[in-house]
Protein backbone atom coordinates (compact mmCIF):
# COMPACT_ATOMS: atom_id res chain seq x y z
CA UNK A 1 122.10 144.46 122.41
CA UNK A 2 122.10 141.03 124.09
CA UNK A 3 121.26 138.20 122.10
CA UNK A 4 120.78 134.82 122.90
CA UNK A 5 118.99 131.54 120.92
CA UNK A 6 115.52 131.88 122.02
CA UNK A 7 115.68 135.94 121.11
CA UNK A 8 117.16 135.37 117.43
CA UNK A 9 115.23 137.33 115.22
CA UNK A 10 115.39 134.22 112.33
CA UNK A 11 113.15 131.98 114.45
CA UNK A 12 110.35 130.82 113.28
CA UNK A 13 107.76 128.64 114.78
CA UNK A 14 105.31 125.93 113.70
CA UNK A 15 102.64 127.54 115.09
CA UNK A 16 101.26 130.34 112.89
CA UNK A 17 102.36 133.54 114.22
CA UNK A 18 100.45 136.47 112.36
CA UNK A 19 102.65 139.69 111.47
CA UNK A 20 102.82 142.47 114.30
CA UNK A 21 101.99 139.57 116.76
CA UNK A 22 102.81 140.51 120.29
CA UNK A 23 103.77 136.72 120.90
CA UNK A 24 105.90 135.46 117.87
CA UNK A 25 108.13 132.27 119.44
CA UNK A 26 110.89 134.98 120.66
CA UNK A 27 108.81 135.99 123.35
CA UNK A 28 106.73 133.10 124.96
CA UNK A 29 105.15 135.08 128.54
CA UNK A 30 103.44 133.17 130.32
CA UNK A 31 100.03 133.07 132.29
CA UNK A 32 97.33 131.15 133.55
CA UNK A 33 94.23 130.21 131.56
CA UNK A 34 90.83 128.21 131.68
CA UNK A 35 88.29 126.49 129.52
CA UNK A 36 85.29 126.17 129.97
CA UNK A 37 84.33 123.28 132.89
CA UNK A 38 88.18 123.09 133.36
CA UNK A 39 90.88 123.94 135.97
CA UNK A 40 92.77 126.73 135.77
CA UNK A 41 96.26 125.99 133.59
CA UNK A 42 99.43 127.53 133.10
CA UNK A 43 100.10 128.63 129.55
CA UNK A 44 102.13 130.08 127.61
CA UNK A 45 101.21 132.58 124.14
CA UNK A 46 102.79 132.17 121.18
CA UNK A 47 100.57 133.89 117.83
CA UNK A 48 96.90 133.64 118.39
CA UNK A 49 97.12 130.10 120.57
CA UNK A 50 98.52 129.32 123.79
CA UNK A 51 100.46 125.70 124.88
CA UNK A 52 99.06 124.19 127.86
CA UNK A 53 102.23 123.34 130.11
CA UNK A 54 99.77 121.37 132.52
CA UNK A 55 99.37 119.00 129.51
CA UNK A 56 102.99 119.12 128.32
CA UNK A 57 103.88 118.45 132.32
CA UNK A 58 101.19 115.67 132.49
CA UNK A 59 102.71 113.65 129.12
CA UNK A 60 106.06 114.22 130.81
CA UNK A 61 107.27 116.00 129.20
CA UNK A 62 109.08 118.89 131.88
CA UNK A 63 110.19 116.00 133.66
CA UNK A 64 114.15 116.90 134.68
CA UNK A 65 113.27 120.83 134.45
CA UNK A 66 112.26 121.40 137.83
CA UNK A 67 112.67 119.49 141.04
CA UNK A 68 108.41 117.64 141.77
CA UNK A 69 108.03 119.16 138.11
CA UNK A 70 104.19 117.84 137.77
CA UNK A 71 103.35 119.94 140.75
CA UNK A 72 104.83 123.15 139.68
CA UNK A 73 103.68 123.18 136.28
CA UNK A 74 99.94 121.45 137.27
CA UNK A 75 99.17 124.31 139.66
CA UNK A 76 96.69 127.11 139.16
CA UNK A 77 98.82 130.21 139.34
CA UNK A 78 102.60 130.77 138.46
CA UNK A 79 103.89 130.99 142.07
CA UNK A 80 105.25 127.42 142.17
CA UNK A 81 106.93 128.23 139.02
CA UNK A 82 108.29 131.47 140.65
CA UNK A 83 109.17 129.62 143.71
CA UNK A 84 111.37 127.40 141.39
CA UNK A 85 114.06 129.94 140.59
CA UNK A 86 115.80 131.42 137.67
CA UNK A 87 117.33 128.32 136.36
CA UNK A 88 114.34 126.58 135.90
CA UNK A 89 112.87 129.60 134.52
CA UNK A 90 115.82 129.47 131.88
CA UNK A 91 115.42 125.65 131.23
CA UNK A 92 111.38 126.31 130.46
CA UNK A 93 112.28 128.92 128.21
CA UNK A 94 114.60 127.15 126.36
CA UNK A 95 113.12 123.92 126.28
CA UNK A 96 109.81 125.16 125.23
CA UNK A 97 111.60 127.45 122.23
CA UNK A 98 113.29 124.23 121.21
CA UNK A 99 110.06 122.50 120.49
CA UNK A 100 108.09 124.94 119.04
CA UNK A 101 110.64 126.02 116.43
CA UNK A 102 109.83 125.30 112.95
CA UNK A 103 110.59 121.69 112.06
CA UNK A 104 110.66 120.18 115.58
CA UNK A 105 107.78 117.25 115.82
CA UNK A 106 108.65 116.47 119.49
CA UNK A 107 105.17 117.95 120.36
CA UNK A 108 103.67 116.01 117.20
CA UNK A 109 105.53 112.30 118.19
CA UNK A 110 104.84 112.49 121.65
CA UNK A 111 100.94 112.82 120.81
CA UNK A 112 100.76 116.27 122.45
CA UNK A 113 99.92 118.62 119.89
CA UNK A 114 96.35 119.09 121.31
CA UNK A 115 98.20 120.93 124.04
CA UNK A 116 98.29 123.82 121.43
CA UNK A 117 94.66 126.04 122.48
CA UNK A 118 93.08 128.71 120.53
CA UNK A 119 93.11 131.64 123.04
CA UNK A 120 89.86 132.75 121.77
CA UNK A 121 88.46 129.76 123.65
CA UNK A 122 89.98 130.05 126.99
CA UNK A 123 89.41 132.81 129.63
CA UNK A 124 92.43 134.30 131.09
CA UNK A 125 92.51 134.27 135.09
CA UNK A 126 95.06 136.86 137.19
CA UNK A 127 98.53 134.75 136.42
CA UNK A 128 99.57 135.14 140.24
CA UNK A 129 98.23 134.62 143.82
CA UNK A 130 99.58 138.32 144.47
CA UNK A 131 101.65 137.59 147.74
CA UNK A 132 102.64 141.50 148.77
CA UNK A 133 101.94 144.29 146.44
CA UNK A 134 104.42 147.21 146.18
CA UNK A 135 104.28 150.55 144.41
CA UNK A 136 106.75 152.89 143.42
CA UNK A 137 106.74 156.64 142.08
CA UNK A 138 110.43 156.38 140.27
CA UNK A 139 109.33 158.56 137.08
CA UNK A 140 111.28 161.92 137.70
CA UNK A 141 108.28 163.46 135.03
CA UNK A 142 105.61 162.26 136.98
CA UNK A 143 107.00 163.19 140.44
CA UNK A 144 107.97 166.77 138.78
CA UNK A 145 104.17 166.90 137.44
CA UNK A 146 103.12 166.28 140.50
CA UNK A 147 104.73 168.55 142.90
CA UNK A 148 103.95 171.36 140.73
CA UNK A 149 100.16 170.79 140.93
CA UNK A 150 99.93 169.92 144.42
CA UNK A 151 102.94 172.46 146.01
CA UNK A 152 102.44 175.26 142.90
CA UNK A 153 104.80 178.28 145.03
CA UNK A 154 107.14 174.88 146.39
CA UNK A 155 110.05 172.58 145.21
CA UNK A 156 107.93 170.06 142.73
CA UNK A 157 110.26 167.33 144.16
CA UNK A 158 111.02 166.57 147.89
CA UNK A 159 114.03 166.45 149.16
CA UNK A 160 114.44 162.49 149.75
CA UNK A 161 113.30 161.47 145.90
CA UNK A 162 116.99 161.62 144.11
CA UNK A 163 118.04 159.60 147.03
CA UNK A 164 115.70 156.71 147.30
CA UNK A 165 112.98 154.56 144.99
CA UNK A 166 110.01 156.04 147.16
CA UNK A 167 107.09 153.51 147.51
CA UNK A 168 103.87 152.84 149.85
CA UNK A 169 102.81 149.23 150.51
CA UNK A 170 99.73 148.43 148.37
CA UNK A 171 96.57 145.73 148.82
CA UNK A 172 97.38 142.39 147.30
CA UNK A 173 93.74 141.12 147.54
CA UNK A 174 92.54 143.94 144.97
CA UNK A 175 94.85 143.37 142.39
CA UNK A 176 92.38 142.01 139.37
CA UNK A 177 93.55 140.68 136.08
CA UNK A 178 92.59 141.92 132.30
CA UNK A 179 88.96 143.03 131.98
CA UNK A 180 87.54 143.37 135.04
CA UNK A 181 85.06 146.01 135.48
CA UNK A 182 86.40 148.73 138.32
CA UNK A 183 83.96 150.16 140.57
CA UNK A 184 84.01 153.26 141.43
CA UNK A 185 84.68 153.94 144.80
CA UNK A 186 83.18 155.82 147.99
CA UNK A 187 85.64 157.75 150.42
CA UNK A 188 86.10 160.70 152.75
CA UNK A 189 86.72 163.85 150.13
CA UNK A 190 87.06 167.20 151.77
CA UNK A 191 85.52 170.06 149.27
CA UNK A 192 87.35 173.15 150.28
CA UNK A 193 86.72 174.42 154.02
CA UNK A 194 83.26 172.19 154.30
CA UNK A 195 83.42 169.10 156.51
CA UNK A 196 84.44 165.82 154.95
CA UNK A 197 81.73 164.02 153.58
CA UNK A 198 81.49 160.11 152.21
CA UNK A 199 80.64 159.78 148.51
CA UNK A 200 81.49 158.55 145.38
CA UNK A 201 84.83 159.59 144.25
CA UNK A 202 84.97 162.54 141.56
CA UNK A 203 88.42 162.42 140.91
CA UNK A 204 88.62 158.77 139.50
CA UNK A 205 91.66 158.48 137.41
CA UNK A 206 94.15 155.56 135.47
CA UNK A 207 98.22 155.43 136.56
CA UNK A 208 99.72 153.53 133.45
CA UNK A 209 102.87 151.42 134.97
CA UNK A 210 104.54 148.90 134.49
CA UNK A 211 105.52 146.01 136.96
CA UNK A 212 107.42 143.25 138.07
CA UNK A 213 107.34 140.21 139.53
CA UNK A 214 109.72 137.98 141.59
CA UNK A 215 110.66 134.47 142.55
CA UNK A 216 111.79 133.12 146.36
CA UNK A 217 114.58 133.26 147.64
CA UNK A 218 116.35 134.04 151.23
CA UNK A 219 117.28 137.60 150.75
CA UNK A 220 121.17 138.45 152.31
CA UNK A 221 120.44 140.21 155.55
CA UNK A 222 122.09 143.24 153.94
CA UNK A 223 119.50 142.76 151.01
CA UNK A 224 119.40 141.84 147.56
CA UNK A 225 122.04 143.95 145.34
CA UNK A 226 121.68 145.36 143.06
CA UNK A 227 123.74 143.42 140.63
CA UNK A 228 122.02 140.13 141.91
CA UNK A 229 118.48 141.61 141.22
CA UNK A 230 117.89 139.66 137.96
CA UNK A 231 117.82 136.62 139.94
CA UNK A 232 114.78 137.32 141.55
CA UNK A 233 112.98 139.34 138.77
CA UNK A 234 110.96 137.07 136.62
CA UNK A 235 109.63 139.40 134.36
CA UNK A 236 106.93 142.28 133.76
CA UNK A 237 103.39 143.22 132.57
CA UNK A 238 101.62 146.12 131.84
CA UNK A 239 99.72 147.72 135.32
CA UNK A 240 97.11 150.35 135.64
CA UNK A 241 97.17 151.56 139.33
CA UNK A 242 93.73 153.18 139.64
CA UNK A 243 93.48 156.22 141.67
CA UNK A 244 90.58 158.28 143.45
CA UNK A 245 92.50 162.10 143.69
CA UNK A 246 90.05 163.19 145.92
CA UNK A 247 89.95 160.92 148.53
CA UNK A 248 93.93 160.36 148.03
CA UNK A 249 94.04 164.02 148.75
CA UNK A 250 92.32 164.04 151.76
CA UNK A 251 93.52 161.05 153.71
CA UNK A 252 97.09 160.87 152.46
CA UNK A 253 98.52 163.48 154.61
CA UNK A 254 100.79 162.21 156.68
CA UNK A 255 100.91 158.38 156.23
CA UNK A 256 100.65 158.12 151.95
CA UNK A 257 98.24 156.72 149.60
CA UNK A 258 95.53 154.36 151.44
CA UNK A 259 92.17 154.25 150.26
CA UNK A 260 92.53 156.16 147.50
CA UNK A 261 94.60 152.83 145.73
CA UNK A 262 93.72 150.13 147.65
CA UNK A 263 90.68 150.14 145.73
CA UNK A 264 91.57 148.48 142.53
CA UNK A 265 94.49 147.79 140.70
CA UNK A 266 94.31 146.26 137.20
CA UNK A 267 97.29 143.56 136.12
CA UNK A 268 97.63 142.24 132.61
CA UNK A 269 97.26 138.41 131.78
CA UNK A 270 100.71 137.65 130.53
CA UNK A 271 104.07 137.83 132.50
CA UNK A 272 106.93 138.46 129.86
CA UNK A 273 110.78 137.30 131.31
CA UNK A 274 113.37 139.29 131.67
CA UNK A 275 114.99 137.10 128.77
CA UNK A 276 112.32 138.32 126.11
CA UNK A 277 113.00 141.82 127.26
CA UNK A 278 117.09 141.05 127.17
CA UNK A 279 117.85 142.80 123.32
CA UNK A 280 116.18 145.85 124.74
CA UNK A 281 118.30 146.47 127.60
CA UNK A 282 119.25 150.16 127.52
CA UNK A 283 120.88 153.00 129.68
CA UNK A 284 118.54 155.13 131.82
CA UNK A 285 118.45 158.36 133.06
CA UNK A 286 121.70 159.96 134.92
CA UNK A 287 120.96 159.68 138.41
CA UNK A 288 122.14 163.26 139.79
CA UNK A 289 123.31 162.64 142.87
CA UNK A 290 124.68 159.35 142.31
CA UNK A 291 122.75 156.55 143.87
CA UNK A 292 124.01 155.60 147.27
CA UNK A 293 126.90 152.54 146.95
CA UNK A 294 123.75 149.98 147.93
CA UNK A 295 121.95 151.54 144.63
CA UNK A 296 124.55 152.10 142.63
CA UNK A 297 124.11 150.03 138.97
CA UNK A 298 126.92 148.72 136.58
CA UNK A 299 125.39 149.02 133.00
CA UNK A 300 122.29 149.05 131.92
CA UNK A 301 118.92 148.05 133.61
CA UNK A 302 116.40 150.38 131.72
CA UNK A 303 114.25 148.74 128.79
CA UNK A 304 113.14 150.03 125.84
CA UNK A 305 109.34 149.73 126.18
CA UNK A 306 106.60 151.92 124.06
CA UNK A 307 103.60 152.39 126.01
CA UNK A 308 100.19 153.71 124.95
CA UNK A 309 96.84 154.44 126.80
CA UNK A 310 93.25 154.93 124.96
CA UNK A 311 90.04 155.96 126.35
CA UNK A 312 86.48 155.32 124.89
CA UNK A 313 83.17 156.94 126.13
CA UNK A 314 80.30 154.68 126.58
CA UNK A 315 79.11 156.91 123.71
CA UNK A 316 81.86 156.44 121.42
CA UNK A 317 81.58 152.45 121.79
CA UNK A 318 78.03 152.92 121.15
CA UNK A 319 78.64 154.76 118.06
CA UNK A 320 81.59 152.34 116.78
CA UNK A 321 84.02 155.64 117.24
CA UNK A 322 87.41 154.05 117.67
CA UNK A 323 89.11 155.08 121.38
CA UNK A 324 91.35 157.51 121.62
CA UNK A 325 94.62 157.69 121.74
CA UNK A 326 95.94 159.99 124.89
CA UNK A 327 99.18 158.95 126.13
CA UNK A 328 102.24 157.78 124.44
CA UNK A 329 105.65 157.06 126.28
CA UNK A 330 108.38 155.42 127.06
CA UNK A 331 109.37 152.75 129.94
CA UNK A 332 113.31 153.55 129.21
CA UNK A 333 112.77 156.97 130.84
CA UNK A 334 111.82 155.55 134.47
CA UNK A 335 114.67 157.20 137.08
CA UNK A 336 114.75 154.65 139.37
CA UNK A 337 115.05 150.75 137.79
CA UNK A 338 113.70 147.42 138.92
CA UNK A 339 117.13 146.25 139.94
CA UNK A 340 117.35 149.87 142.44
CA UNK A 341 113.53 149.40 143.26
CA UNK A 342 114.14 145.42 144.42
CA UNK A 343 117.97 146.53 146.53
CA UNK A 344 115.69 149.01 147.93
CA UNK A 345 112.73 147.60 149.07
CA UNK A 346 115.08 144.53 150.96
CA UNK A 347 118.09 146.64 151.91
CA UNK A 348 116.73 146.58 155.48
CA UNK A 349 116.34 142.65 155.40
CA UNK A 350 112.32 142.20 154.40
CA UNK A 351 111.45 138.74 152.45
CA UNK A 352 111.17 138.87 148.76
CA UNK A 353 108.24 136.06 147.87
CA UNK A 354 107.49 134.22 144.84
CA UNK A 355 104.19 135.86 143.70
CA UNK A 356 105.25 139.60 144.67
CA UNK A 357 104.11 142.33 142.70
CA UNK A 358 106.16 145.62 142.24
CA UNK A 359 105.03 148.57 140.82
CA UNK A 360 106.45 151.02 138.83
CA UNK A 361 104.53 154.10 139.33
CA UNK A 362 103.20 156.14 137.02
CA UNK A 363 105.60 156.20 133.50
CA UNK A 364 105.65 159.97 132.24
CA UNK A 365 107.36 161.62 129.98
CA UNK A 366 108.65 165.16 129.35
CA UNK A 367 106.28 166.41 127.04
CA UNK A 368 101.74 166.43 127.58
CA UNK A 369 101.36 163.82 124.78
CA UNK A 370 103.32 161.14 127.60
CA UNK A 371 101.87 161.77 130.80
CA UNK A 372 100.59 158.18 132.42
CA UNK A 373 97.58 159.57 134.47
CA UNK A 374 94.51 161.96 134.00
CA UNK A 375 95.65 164.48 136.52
CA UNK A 376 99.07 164.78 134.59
CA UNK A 377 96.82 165.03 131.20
CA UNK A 378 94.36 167.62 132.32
CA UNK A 379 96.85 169.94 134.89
CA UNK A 380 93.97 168.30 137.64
CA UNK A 381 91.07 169.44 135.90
CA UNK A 382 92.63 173.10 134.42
CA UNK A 383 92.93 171.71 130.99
CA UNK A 384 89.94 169.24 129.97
CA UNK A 385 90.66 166.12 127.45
CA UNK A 386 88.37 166.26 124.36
CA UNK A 387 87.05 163.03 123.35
CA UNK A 388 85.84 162.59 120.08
CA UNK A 389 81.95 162.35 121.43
CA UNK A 390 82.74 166.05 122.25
CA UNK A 391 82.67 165.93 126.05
CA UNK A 392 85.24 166.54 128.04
CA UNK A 393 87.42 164.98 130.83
CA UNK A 394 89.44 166.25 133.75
CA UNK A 395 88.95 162.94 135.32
CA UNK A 396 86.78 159.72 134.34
CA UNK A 397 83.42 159.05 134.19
CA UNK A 398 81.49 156.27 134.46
CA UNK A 399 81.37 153.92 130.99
CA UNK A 400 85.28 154.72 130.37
CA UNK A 401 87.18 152.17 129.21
CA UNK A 402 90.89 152.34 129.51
CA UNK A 403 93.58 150.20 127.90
CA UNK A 404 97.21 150.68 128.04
CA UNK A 405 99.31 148.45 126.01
CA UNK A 406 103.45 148.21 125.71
CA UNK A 407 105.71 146.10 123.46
CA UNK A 408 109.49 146.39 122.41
CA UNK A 409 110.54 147.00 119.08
CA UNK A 410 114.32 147.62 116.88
CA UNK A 411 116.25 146.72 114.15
CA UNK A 412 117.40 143.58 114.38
CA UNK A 413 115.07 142.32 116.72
CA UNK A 414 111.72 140.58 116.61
CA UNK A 415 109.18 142.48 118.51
CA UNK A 416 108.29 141.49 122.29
CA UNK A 417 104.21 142.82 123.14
CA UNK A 418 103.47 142.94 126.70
CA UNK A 419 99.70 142.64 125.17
CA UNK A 420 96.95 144.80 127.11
CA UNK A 421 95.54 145.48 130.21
CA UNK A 422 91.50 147.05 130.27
CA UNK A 423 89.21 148.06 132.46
CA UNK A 424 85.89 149.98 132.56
CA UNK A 425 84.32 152.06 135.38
CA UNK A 426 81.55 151.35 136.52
CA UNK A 427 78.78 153.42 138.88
CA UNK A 428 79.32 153.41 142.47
CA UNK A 429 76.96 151.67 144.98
């Protein structure tokens, strides 16, 4: 366990912080928010209100944190901040800790404690102008699932997966934040030894990941290592990668998932650091073989991270029947880590951007209670979910709702929520 001053469990914050709070003072993510008839503004969470840095930046506050510091806290999405680099991520952190612990009045005597909001009142926007979008399939359960309902008589993994993070390059300008209704989508599905036809997809299903996102910098024309990656990495929210099986099926052979993703992807409000995450550093998996020397890690770059997912029916909402429960798991399980997945994806010299977005692929693990997707959950279809409505689901229908939600808990530690991501389907055109 790595502790530092802004993760001490005895903090306490003048801000009321309700018990089993995903945001007590410890934690602090940030995102960007708006009221109505205003601008977007970055914020940051703490209990059930938010602290508008735009304000903070505008009393000056921030001034000395970051080089032009009105500009990178008074834009409308976190990239500037990104752009700015890890110590100025560290000096917000810290800074912003410092004042908000119980007893400090710097907030109070510099006449800014209206910069403390009532997230109830403001809407949260997606926290990033997503500038690439990656995503990864570095669950060894998942991959294993997989292969043995696609290639049932075959290997369930292929032979390049121990060796490398595999990943497909995914559409930044369909990445949508919280609460955004998902529409189903229309594609090419192939039914058996008929022609392809274009319809709605049947086969709509959730991928619960998580993922992360990065700052600028020149990347060595070697790549980043990985004992460097931390630099970059900002932090993490939760990520549901929605997927139509169907038309994945059909047009993914030989060039990977197209379509079939590029439809939606759903991103959580709030972008915890790497520094709230830091007393939940833990080992991973044993890589068997060993990574390659360019992927090899020293220590620990896993986190321990509960997950959940729950689905409700349009009829079980209608009916006031709490969702359901169907996946539980664990982020510390993942084979391949953020620090592998970021020496990976640069290792051949490509650009890492403030405002990238890396995901992890779906998080499974080894038992049916923790698979991350519906065609993990059902064996694709073989083994329908009961909902408490009593239908059925191999897949999901239109009315779901799905929200997955993570947070980080221990002895000796105050716990870190990643709060939620949700998103209901919605009828095709």
């Amino acid at each position: 366990m790595n502790l530092d001053l802004t993760t001490d469990p005895a903090l306490r914050s003048w801000v009321p912080v309700p018990g089993e709070s995903d945001f007590p003072i410890q934690n602090l993510p940030l995102g960007i928010f708006r009221r109505p008839g205003d601008e977007p503004r970055l914020g940051v969470a703490i209990g059930e209100s938010l602290i508008d840095l735009r304000a903070l930046a505008e009393g000056g506050l921030l001034e000395g944190i970051a080089p032009r510091a009105r500009d990178v806290f008074c834009a409308p999405t976190l990239n500037e901040f990104l752009a700015a680099g890890r110590l100025v991520w560290r000096a917000t952190r810290e800074r912003l800790s410092g004042w908000l612990r119980e007893g400090d009045r710097t907030l109070h005597d510099a006449g800014l404690a209206r910069a403390v909001v009532e997230r109830r009142d403001a809407t949260m926007l997606l926290p990033i102008a997503v500038a690439d979008y990656v995503d990864f399939y570095s669950s060894l359960e998942h991959a294993t699932n997989l292969g043995r309902i696609l290639r049932p008589t075959g290997e369930p993994l292929l032979p390049n997966w121990r060796y490398i993070p595999i990943g497909y390059h995914g559409r930044a300008a369909t990445v949508v934040v919280d609460d955004t209704p998902v529409r189903r989508p229309r594609g090419q599905l192939k039914p058996g030894d008929a022609p392809p036809e274009f319809e709605p997809s049947r086969a709509l299903d959730f991928e619960l990941e998580l993922a992360f996102v990065t700052g600028d910098g020149p990347a060595p024309p070697s790549g980043i290592p990985v004992a460097c990656a931390r630099d970059y990495i900002f932090g993490v929210a939760l990520l549901n990668d929605w997927s139509a099986r169907d038309i994945q099926a059909w047009e993914y052979q030989p060039l990977g998932p197209f379509l079939g993703k590029s439809f939606a992807t759903s991103l959580s409000p709030w972008i915890v650091s790497l520094d709230a995450l830091e007393p939940f550093r833990v080992a991973g998996p044993l890589q068997e073989p060993p990574a390659l020397p360019h992927l090899a890690t020293d220590g620990p770059e896993a986190f321990d991270i509960a997950l959940e997912v729950t689905l409700s029916s349009q009829a079980m909402r209608a009916a006031n029947v709490a969702a359901q429960t169907i996946c539980r798991t664990n982020f510390r399980s993942m084979y391949w880590n953020m620090s592998q997945q970021l020496a990976h994806v640069s290792s051949n010299g490509a650009r890492v951007r403030a405002g990238d977005l890396y995901g992890s692929g779906t998080i499974s693990g080894d038992d049916p209670g923790s698979y991350g997707s519906m065609i993990e959950l059902t064996w694709r279809g073989a083994r329908p979910l009961a909902l408490a409505d009593g239908t059925t689901r191999a897949f999901l229908n239109d009315g779901d709702e799905v929200v997955m939600r993570g947070w980080c808990a221990a002895p000796g530690c105050a716990r870190i929520g990643l709060g939620e991501v949700r998103g209901r389907i919605e009828p095709s055109r």
